[in-house]
C-alpha atoms as a PDB file:
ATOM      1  CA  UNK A   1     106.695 108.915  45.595  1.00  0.00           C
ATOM      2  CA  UNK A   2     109.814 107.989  45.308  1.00  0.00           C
ATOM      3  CA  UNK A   3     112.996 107.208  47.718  1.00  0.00           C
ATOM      4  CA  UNK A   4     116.948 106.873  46.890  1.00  0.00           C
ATOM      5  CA  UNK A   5     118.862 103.949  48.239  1.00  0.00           C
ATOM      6  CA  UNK A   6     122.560 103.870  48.317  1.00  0.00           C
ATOM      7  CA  UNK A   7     124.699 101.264  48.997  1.00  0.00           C
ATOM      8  CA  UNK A   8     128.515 100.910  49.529  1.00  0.00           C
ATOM      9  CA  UNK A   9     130.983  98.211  50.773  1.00  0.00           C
ATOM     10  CA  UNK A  10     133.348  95.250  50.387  1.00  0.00           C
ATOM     11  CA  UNK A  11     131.830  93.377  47.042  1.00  0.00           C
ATOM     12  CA  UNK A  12     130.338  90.339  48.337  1.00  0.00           C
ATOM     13  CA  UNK A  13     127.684  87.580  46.007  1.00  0.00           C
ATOM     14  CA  UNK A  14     124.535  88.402  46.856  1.00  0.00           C
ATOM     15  CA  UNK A  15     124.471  92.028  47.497  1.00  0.00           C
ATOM     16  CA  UNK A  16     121.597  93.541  45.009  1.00  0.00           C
ATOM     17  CA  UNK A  17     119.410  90.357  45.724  1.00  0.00           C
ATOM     18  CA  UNK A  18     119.419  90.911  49.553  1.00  0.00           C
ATOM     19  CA  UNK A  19     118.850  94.824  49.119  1.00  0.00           C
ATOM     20  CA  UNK A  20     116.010  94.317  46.621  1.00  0.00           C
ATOM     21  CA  UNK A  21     114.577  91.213  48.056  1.00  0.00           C
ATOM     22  CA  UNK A  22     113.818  93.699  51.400  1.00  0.00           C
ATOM     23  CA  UNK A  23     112.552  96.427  49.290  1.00  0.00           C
ATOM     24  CA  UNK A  24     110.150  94.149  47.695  1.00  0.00           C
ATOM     25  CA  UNK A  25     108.847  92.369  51.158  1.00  0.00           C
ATOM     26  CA  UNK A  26     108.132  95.898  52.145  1.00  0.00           C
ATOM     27  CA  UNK A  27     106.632  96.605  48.913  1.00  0.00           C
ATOM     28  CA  UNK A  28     109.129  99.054  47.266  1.00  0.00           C
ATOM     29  CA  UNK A  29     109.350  98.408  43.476  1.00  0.00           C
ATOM     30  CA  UNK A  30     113.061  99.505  41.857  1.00  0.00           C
ATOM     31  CA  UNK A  31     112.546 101.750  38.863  1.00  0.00           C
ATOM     32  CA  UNK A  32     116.580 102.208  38.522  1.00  0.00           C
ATOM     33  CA  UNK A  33     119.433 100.740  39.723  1.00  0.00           C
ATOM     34  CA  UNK A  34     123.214 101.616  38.655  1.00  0.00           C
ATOM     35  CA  UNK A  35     125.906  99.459  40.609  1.00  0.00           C
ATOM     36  CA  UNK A  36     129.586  99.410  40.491  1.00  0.00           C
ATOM     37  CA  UNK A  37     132.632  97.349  41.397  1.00  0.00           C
ATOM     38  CA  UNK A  38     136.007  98.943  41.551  1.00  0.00           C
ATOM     39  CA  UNK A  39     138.097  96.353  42.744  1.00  0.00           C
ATOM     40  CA  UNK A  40     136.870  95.151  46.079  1.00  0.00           C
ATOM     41  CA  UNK A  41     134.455  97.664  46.288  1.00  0.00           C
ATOM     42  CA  UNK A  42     130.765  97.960  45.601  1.00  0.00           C
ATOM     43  CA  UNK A  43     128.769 100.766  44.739  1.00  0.00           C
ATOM     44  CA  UNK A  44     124.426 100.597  44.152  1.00  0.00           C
ATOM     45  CA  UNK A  45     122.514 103.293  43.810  1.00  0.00           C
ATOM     46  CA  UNK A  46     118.682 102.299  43.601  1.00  0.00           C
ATOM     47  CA  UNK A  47     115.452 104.382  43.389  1.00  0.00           C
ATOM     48  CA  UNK A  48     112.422 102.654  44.497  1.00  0.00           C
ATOM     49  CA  UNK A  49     108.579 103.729  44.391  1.00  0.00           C
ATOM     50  CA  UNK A  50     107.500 103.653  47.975  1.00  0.00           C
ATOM     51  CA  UNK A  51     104.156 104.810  47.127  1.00  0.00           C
ATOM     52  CA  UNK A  52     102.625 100.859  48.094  1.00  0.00           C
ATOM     53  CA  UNK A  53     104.797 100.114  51.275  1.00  0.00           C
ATOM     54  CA  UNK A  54     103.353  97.491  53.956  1.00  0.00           C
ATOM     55  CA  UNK A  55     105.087  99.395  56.287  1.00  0.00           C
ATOM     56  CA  UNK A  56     106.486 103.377  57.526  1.00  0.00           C
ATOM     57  CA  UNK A  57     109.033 104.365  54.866  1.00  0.00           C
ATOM     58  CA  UNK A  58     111.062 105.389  58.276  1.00  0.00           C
ATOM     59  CA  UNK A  59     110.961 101.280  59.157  1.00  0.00           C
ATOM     60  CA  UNK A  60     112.006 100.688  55.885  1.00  0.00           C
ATOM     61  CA  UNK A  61     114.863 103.223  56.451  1.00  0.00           C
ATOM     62  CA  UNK A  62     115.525 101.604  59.651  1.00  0.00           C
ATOM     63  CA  UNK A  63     115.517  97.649  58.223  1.00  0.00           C
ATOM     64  CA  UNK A  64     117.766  98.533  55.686  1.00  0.00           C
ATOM     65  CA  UNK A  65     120.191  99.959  58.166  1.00  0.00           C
ATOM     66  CA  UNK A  66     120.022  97.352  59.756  1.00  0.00           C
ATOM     67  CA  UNK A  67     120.518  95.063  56.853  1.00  0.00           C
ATOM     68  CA  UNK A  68     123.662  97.107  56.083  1.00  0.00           C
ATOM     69  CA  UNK A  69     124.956  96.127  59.699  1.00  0.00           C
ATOM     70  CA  UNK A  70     124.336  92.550  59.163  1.00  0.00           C
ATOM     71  CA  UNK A  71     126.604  92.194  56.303  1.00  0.00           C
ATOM     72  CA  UNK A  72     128.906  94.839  56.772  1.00  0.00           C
ATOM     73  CA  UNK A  73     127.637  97.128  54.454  1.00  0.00           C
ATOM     74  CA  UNK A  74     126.084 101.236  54.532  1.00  0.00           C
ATOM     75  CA  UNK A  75     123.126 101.177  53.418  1.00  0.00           C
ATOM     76  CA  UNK A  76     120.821 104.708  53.350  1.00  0.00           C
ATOM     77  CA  UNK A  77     117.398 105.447  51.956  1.00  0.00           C
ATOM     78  CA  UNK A  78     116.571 109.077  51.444  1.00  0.00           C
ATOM     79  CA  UNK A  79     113.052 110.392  50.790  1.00  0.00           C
ATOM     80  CA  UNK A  80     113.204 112.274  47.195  1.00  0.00           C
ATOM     81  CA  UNK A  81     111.829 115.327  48.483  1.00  0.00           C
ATOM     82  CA  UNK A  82     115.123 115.436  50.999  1.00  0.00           C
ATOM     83  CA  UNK A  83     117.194 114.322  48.390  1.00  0.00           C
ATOM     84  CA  UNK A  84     116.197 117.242  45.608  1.00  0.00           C
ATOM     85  CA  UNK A  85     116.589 119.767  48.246  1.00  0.00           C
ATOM     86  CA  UNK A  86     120.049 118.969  49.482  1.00  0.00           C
ATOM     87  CA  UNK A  87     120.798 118.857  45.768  1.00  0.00           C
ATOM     88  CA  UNK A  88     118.814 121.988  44.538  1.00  0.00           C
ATOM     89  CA  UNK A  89     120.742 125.072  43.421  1.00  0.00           C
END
């Protein structure tokens, strides 16, 4: 299985290795990643396996919100099954 992780703020160093450093403690591996700048802003979009989390992918959800908070970022992790169904024809 397999989630989607966006991510969008001010462009700031450290940025990718904070998000993926939390994906891997929780033991989400990235499979893609496509990140932006456009001027002072920052753009990721990630998917991750979640099929060997430590932890409920809803915690996950909920740490990276939290993460996003912390450093002034939004930061949202969709289930792939949501995310092909709000985006299915």
């Amino acid at each position: 299985m397999k989630a989607v992780v966006t991510v969008v703020g001010h462009d700031a160093k450290g940025i990718i290795a904070k998000v993926s450093a939390k994906c891997a403690e929780r033991g989400g591996n990235i499979v893609e990643i496509s990140q932006s700048v456009l001027k002072e802003y920052f753009a990721m979009i990630m998917v991750i396996e979640i099929n060997d989390l430590n932890i409920p992918f809803s915690s996950l959800v909920e740490e990276l919100d939290a993460l996003g908070k912390d450093n002034g970022l939004d930061i949202r992790a969709m289930h792939e099954d949501i995310f092909n169904s709000m985006h299915r024809i």
